[in-house]
Protein backbone atom coordinates (compact mmCIF):
# COMPACT_ATOMS: atom_id res chain seq x y z
CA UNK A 1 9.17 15.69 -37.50
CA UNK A 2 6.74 13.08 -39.22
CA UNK A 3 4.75 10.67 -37.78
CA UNK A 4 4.80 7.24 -39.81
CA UNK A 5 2.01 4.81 -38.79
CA UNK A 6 4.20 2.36 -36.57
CA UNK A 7 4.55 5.16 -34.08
CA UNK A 8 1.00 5.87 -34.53
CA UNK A 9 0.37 2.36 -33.34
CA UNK A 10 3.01 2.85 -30.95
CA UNK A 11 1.66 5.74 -29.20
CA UNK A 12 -2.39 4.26 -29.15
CA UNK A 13 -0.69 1.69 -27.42
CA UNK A 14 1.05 3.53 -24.96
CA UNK A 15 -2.01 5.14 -24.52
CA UNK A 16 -3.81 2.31 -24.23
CA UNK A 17 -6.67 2.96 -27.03
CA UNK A 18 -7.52 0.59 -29.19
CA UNK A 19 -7.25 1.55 -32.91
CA UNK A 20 -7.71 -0.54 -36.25
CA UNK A 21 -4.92 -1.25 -39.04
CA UNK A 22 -7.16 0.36 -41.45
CA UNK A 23 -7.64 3.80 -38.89
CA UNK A 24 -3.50 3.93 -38.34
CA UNK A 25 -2.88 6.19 -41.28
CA UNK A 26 -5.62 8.48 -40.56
CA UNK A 27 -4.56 8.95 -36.88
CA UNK A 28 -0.72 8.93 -38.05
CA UNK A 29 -2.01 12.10 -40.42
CA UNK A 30 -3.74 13.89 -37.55
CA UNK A 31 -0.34 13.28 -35.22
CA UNK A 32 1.39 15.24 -38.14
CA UNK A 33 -1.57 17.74 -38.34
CA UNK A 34 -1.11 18.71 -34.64
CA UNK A 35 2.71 18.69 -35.14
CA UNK A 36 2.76 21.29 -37.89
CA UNK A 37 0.76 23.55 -35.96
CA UNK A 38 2.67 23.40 -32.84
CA UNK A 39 5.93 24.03 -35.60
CA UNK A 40 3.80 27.37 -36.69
CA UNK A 41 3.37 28.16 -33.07
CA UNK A 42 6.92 28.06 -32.52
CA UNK A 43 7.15 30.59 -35.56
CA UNK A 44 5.76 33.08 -33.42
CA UNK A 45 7.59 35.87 -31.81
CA UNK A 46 6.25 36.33 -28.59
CA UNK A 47 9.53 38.12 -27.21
CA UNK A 48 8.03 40.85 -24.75
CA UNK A 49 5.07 39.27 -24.30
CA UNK A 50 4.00 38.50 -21.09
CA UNK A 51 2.34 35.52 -20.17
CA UNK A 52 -1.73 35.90 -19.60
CA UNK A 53 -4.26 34.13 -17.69
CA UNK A 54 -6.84 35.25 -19.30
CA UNK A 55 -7.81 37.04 -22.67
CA UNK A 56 -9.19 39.68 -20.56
CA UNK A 57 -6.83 41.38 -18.27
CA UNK A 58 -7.71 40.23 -14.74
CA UNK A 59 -5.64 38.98 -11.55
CA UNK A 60 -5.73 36.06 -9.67
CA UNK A 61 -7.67 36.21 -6.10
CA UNK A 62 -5.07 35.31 -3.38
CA UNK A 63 -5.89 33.82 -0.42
CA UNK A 64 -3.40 33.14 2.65
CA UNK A 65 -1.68 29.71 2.32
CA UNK A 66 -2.74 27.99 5.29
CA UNK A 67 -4.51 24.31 6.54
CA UNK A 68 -8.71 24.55 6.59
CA UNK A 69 -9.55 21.59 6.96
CA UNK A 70 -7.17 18.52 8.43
CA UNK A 71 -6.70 16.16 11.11
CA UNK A 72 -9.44 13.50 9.60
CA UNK A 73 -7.33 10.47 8.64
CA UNK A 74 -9.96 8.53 10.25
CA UNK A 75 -12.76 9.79 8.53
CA UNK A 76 -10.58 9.47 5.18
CA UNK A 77 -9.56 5.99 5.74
CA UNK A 78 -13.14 4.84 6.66
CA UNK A 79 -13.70 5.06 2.82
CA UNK A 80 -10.73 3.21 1.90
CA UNK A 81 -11.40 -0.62 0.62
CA UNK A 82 -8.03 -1.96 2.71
CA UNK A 83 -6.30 0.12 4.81
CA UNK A 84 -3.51 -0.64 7.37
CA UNK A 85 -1.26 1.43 9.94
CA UNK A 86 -2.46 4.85 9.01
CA UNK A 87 -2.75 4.32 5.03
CA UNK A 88 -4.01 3.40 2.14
CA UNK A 89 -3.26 -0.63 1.47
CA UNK A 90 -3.02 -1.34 -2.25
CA UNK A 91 -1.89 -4.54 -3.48
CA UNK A 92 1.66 -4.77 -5.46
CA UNK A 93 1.95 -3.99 -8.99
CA UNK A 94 5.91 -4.15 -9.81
CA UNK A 95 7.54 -7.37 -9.32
């Protein structure tokens, strides 16, 4: 997969980053840059491997799944800039 600089300037759009004419083909060349590494990653066989969370061998602490701290709409709304019935107002963004 390439990355010409139209979907460069597509995808600084999209991510809402401003980015001059003259920079598109540099950032177009580091969007194929990341690309071809991800495409040697996938060259990799990692069949038996099991999936790590650390590069030291270590489990996660558990804990019980339970509530700790609740009940506080009150306080939680009191920091709100507009709130009605119970939640969070925000004005409408889709028409």
């Amino acid at each position: 997969m390439s990355i010409d600089i139209e979907t460069a300037a597509r995808v600084a759009k999209l991510a809402r980053i401003k980015v001059e004419s003259e920079d598109l083909p540099a950032l177009a060349q580091s969007f194929n840059d990341i690309l071809g590494f991800i495409e040697q990653l996938n060259e990799v066989d990692v069949e038996g491997v099991e999936p790590m969370v650390s590069v030291t061998p270590m489990r996660l602490k558990r804990r019980t799944d339970g509530v700790t701290d609740g009940d506080m709409q009150d306080k939680v709304l009191a920091n709100a800039p507009d709130a009605r019935e119970g939640f969070f107002a925000v004005p409408k963004v889709v028409e």
